[in-house]
Protein backbone atom coordinates (compact mmCIF):
# COMPACT_ATOMS: atom_id res chain seq x y z
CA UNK A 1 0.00 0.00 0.00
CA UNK A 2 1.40 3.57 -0.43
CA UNK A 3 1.40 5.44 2.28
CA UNK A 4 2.26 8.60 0.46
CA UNK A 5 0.18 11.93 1.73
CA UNK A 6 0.95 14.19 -1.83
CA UNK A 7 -1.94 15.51 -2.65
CA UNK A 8 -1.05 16.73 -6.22
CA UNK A 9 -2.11 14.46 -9.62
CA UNK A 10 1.04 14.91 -11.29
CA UNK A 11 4.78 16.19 -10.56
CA UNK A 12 3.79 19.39 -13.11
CA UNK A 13 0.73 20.50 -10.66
CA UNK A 14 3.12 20.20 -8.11
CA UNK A 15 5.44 22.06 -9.46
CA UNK A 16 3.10 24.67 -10.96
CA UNK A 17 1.76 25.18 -7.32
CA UNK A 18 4.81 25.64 -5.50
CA UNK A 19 6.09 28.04 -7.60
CA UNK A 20 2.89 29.90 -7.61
CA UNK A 21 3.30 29.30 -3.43
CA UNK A 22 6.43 29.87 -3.06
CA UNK A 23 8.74 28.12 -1.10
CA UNK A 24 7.39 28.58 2.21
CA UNK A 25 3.58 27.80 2.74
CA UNK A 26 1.75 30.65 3.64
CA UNK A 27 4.46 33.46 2.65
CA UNK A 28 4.15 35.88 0.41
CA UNK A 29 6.28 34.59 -2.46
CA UNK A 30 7.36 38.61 -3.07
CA UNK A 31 8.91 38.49 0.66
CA UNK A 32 12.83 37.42 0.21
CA UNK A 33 14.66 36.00 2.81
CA UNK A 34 16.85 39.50 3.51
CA UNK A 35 13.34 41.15 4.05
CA UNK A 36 11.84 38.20 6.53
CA UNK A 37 14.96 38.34 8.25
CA UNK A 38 14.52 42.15 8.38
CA UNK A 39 10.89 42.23 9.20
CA UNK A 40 11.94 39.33 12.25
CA UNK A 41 14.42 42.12 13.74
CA UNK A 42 12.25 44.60 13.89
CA UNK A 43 10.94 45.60 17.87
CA UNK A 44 9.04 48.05 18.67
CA UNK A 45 9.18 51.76 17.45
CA UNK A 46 11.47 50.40 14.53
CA UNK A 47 10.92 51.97 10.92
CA UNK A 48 10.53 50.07 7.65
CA UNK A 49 10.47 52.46 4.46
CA UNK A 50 9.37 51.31 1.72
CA UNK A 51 9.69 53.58 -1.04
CA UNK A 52 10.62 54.26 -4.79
CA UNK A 53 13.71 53.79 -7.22
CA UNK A 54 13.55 57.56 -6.59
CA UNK A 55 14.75 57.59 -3.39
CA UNK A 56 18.08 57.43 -1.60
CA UNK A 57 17.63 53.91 -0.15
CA UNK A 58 20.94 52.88 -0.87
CA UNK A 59 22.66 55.91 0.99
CA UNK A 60 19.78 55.97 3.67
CA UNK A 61 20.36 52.34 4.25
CA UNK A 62 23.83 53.23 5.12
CA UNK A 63 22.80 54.98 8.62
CA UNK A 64 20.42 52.19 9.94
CA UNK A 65 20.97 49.51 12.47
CA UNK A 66 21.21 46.70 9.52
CA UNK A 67 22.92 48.97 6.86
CA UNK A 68 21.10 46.56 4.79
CA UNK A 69 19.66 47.95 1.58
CA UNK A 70 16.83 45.63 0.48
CA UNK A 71 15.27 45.77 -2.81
CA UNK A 72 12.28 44.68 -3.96
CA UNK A 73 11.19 43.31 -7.53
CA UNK A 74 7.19 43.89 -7.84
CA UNK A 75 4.47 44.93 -9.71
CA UNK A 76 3.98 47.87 -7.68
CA UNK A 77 3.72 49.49 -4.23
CA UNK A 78 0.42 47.63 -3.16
CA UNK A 79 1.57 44.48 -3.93
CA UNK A 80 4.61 44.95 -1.41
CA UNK A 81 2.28 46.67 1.54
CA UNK A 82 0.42 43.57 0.93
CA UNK A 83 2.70 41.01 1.43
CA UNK A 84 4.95 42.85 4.11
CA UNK A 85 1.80 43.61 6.17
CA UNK A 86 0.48 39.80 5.59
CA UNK A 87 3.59 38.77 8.07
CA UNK A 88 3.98 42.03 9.69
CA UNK A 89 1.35 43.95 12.04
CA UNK A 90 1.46 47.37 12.31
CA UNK A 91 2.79 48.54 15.84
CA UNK A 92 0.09 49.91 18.38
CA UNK A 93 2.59 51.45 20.54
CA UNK A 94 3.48 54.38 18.01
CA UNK A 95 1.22 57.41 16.93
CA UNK A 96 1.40 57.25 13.76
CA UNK A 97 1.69 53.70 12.41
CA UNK A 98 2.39 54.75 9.10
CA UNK A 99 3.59 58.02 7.08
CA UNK A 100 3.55 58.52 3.51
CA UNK A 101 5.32 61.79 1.85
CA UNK A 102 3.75 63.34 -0.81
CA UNK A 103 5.35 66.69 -3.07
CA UNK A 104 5.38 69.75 -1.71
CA UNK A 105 2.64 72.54 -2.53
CA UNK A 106 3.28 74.00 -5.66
CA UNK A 107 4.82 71.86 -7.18
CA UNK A 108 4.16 69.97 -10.46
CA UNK A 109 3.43 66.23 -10.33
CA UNK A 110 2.63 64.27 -13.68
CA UNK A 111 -0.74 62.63 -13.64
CA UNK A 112 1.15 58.96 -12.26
CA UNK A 113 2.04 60.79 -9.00
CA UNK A 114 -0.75 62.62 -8.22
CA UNK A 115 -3.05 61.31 -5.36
């Protein structure tokens, strides 16, 4: 008798659903393993910023506890609030939970960057 739990009806569905999984069930496949082990370090009152190819990251990155300067391949900034904030709650303990910048008054924004 096979004892064998796989659930799958062929290698290719399992395949097909483990990439579409990722490796680890239940995690965001968009989540890398320098941003988990980020997002693990984190305590209280500690900042995540998620932001742009416009910003200094790299430089920024430079100054932090980590000096770790993780980037990000995804569709777009939605997609990586969703997956960060599928493994990572929001911290209570702070004010203002979240911040977002926007431009300055008076000044010119092309129709992608307007709110």
């Amino acid at each position: 008798t096979n004892t064998s739990t796989f659930q799958h009806s062929s290698l290719y569905d399992y395949v097909v659903s483990s990439i579409q999984m990722g490796l680890l069930k239940g995690i965001d496949p968009l989540l890398t393993a320098d941003l988990l082990h980020i997002l693990r370090s984190m305590g209280h009152g500690n900042k995540l910023c998620i932001c742009d190819c416009n910003f200094p990251a790299a430089q920024i990155a430079t100054k932090t506890t980590t000096q770790k300067h993780i980037v990000l391949t995804v569709p777009s900034l939605p997609d990586a609030l969703h997956a960060i904030g599928s493994v990572m709650p929001l911290d209570y303990f702070e004010d203002a939970q979240a911040v977002y910048m926007t431009a300055e008054e008076g000044v010119w924004m092309p129709v992608e960057g307007v709110e």
